[in-house]
C-alpha atoms as a PDB file:
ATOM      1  CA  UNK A   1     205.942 -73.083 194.454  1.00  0.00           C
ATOM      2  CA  UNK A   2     208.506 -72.578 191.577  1.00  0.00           C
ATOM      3  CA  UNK A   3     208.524 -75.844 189.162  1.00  0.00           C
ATOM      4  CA  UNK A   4     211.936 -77.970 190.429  1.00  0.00           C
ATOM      5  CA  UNK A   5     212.484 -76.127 194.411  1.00  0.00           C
ATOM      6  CA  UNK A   6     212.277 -78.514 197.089  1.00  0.00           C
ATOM      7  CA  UNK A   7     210.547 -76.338 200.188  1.00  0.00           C
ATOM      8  CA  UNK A   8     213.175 -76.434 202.508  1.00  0.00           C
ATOM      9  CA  UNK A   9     210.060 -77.602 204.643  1.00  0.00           C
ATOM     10  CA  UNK A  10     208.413 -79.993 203.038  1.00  0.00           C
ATOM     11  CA  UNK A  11     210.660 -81.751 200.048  1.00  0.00           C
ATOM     12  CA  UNK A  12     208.008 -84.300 199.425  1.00  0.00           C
ATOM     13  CA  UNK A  13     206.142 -81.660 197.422  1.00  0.00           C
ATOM     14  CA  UNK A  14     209.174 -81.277 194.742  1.00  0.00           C
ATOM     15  CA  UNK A  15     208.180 -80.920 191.261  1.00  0.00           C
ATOM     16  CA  UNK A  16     212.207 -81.125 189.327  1.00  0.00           C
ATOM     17  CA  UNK A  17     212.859 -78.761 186.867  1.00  0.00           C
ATOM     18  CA  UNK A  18     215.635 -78.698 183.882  1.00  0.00           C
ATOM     19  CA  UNK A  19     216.830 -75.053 183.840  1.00  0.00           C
ATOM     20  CA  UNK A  20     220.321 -74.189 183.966  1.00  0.00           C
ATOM     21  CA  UNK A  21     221.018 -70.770 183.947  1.00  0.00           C
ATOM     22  CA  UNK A  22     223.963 -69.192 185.114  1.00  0.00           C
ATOM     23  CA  UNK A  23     222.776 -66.230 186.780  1.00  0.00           C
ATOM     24  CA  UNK A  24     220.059 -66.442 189.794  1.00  0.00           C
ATOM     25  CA  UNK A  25     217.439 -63.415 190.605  1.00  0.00           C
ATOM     26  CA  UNK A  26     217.968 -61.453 193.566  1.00  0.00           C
ATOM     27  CA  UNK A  27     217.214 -63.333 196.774  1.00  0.00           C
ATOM     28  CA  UNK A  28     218.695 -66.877 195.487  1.00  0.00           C
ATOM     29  CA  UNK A  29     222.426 -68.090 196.234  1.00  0.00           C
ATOM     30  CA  UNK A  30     224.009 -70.427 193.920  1.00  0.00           C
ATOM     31  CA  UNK A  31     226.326 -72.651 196.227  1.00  0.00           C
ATOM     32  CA  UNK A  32     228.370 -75.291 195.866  1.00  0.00           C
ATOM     33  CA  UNK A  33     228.829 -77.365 199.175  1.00  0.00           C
ATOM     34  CA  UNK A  34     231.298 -80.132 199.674  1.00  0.00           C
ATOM     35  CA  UNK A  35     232.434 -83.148 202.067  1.00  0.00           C
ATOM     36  CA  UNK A  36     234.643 -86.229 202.276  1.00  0.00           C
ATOM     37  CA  UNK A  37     233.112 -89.293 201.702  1.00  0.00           C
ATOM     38  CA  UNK A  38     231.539 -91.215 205.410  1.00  0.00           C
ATOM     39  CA  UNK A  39     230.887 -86.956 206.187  1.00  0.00           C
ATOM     40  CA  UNK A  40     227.607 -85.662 204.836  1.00  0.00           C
ATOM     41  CA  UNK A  41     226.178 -82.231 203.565  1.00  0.00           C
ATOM     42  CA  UNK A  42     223.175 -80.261 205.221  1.00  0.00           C
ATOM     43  CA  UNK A  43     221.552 -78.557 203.250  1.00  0.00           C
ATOM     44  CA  UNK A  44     220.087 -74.754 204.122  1.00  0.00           C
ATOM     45  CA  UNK A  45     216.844 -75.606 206.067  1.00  0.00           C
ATOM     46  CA  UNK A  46     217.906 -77.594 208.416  1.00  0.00           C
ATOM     47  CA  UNK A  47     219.361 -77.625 212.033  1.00  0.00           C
ATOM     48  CA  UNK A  48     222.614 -79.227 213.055  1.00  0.00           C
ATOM     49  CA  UNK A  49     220.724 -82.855 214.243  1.00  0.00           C
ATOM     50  CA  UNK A  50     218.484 -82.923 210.785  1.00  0.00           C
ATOM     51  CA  UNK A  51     215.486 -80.578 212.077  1.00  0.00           C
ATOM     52  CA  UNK A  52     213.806 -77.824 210.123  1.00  0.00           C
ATOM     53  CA  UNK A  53     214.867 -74.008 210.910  1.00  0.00           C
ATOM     54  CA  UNK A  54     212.946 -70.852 210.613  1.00  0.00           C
ATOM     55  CA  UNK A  55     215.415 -70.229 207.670  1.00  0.00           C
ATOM     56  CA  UNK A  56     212.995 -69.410 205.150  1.00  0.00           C
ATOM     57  CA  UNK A  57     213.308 -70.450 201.523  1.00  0.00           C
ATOM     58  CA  UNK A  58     213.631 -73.167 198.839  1.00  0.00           C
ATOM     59  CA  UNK A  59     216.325 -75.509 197.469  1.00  0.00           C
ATOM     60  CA  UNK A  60     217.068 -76.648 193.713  1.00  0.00           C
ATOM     61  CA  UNK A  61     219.733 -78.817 192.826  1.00  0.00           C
ATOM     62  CA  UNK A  62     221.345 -77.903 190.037  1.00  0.00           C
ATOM     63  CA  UNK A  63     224.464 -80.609 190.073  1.00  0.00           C
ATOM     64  CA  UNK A  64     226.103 -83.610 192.217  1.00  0.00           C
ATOM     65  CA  UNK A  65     228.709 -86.045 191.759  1.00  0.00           C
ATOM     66  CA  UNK A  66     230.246 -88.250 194.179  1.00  0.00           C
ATOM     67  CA  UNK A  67     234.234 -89.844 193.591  1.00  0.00           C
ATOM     68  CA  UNK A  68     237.849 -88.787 193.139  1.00  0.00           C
ATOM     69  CA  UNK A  69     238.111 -84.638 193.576  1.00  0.00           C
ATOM     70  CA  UNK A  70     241.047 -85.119 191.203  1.00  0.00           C
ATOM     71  CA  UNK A  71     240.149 -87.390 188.338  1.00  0.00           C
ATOM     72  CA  UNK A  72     236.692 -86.744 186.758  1.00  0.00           C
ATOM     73  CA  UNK A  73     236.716 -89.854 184.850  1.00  0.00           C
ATOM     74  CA  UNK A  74     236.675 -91.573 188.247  1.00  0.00           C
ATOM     75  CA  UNK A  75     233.469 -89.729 189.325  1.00  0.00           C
ATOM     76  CA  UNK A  76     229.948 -90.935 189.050  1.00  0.00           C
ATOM     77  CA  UNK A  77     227.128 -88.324 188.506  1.00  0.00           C
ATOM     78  CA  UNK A  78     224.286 -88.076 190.812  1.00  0.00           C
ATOM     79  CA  UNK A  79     222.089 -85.172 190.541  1.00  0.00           C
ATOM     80  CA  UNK A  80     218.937 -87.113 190.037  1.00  0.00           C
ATOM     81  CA  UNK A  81     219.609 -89.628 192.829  1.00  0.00           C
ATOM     82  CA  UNK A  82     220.110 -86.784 195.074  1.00  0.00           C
ATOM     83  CA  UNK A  83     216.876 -85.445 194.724  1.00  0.00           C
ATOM     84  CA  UNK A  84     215.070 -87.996 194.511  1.00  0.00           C
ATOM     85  CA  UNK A  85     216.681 -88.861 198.397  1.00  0.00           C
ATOM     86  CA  UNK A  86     215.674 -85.319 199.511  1.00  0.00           C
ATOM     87  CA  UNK A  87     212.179 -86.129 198.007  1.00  0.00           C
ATOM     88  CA  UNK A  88     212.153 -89.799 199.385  1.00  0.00           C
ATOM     89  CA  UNK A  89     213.386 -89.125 202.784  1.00  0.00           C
ATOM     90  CA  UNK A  90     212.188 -85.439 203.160  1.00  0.00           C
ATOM     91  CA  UNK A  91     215.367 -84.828 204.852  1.00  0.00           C
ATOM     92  CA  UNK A  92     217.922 -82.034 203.916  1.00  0.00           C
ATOM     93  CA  UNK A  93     221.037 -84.275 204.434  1.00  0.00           C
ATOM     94  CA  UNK A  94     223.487 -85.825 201.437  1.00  0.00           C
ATOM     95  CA  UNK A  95     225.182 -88.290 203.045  1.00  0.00           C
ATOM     96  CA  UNK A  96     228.682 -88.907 201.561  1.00  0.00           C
ATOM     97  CA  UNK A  97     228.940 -92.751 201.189  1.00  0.00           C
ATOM     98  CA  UNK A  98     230.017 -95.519 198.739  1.00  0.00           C
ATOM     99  CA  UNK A  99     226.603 -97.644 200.218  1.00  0.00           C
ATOM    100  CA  UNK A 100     224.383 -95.083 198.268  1.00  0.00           C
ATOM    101  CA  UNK A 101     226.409 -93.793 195.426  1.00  0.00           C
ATOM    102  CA  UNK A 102     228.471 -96.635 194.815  1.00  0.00           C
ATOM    103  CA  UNK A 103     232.493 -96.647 194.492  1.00  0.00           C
ATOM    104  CA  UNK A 104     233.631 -95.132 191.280  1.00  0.00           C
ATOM    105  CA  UNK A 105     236.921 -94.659 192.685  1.00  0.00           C
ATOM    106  CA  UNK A 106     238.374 -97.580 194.349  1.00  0.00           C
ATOM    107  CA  UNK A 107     241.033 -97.235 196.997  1.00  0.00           C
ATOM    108  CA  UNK A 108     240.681 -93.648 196.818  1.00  0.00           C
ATOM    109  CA  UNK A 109     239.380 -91.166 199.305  1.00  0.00           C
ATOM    110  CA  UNK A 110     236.264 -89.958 197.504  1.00  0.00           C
ATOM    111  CA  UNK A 111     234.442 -86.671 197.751  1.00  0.00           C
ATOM    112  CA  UNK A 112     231.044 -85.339 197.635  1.00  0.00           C
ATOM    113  CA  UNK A 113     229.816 -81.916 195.663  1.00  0.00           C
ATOM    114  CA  UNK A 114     226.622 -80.517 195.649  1.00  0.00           C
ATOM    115  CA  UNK A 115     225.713 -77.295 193.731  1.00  0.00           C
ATOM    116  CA  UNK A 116     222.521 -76.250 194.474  1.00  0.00           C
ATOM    117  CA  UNK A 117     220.038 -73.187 194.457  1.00  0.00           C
ATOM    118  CA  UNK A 118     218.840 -71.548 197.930  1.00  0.00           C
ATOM    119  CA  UNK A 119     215.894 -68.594 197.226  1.00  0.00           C
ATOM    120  CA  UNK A 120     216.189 -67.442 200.820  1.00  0.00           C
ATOM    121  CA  UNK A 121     213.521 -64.247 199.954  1.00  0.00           C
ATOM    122  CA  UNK A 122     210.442 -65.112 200.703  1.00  0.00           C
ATOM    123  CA  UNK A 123     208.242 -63.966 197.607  1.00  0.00           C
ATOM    124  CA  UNK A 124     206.507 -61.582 199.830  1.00  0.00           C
ATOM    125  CA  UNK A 125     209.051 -60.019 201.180  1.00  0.00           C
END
C-alpha cells in the first residue's frame, strides 16, 4: 500500500503521507466533496448506511476545513483530525458538526470541505 492511502477497506492500516502535488497518475481522482454542517460526507468506499462496497481503491486526504464557506478567517483547519477519525473509527464518514470540529464561526451556518485522493485502479489492473 502507497505511504499516506487509507484502503477504502481497512483505514486502520493508514500510514499519512505529506505530498502535495497537483497532478494525480492515471486511475486517481482528485475531489473535493462538501456538506452543511449537522450533514456529513461519505467517502468513496462506502455504501449509503456506512458499509464497505466492492468499489475498489484507496483514499488520501489531501485537505479539510470545517466553518464559514465565505470568510476563511472564520474557518478552522482539520486535515489531520480527519484522518486520524477515518483511522480511529475505520469508517468512511466526515461528519459535519461543531461537537467534533469545534465552532469557529459562531451564529453562522458552517460548512464542511474535504479534498481528497480516490486511486480507483487497482494496481493490477
Amino acid at each position: 500500500m502507497p505511504d499516506g492511502w487509507l484502503p477504502t477497506r481497512n483505514p486502520s492500516q493508514a500510514v499519512l503521507r505529506s505530498d502535495s502535488s497537483d497532478e494525480a497518475p492515471f486511475g486517481v481522482d482528485l475531489r473535493t466533496d462538501g456538506c452543511w454542517e449537522y450533514g456529513a460526507i461519505l467517502l468513496p468506499g462506502a455504501t449509503a448506511n456506512g458499509e464497505a462496497s466492492r468499489q475498489a481503491g484507496m483514499v488520501h486526504i489531501r485537505s479539510a476545513w470545517f466553518g464559514d464557506p465565505d470568510d476563511a478567517g472564520r474557518r478552522r483547519e482539520i486535515t489531520e483530525e480527519v484522518r486520524a477519525l477515518l483511522v480511529a473509527s475505520g469508517g468512511f464518514e466526515v461528519p459535519a458538526t461543531t461537537e467534533l470540529w469545534g465552532d469557529p464561526a459562531p451564529f453562522r451556518v458552517k460548512r464542511l470541505e474535504v479534498s481528497f485522493e480516490h486511486a480507483w485502479l487497482d494496481l493490477e489492473e
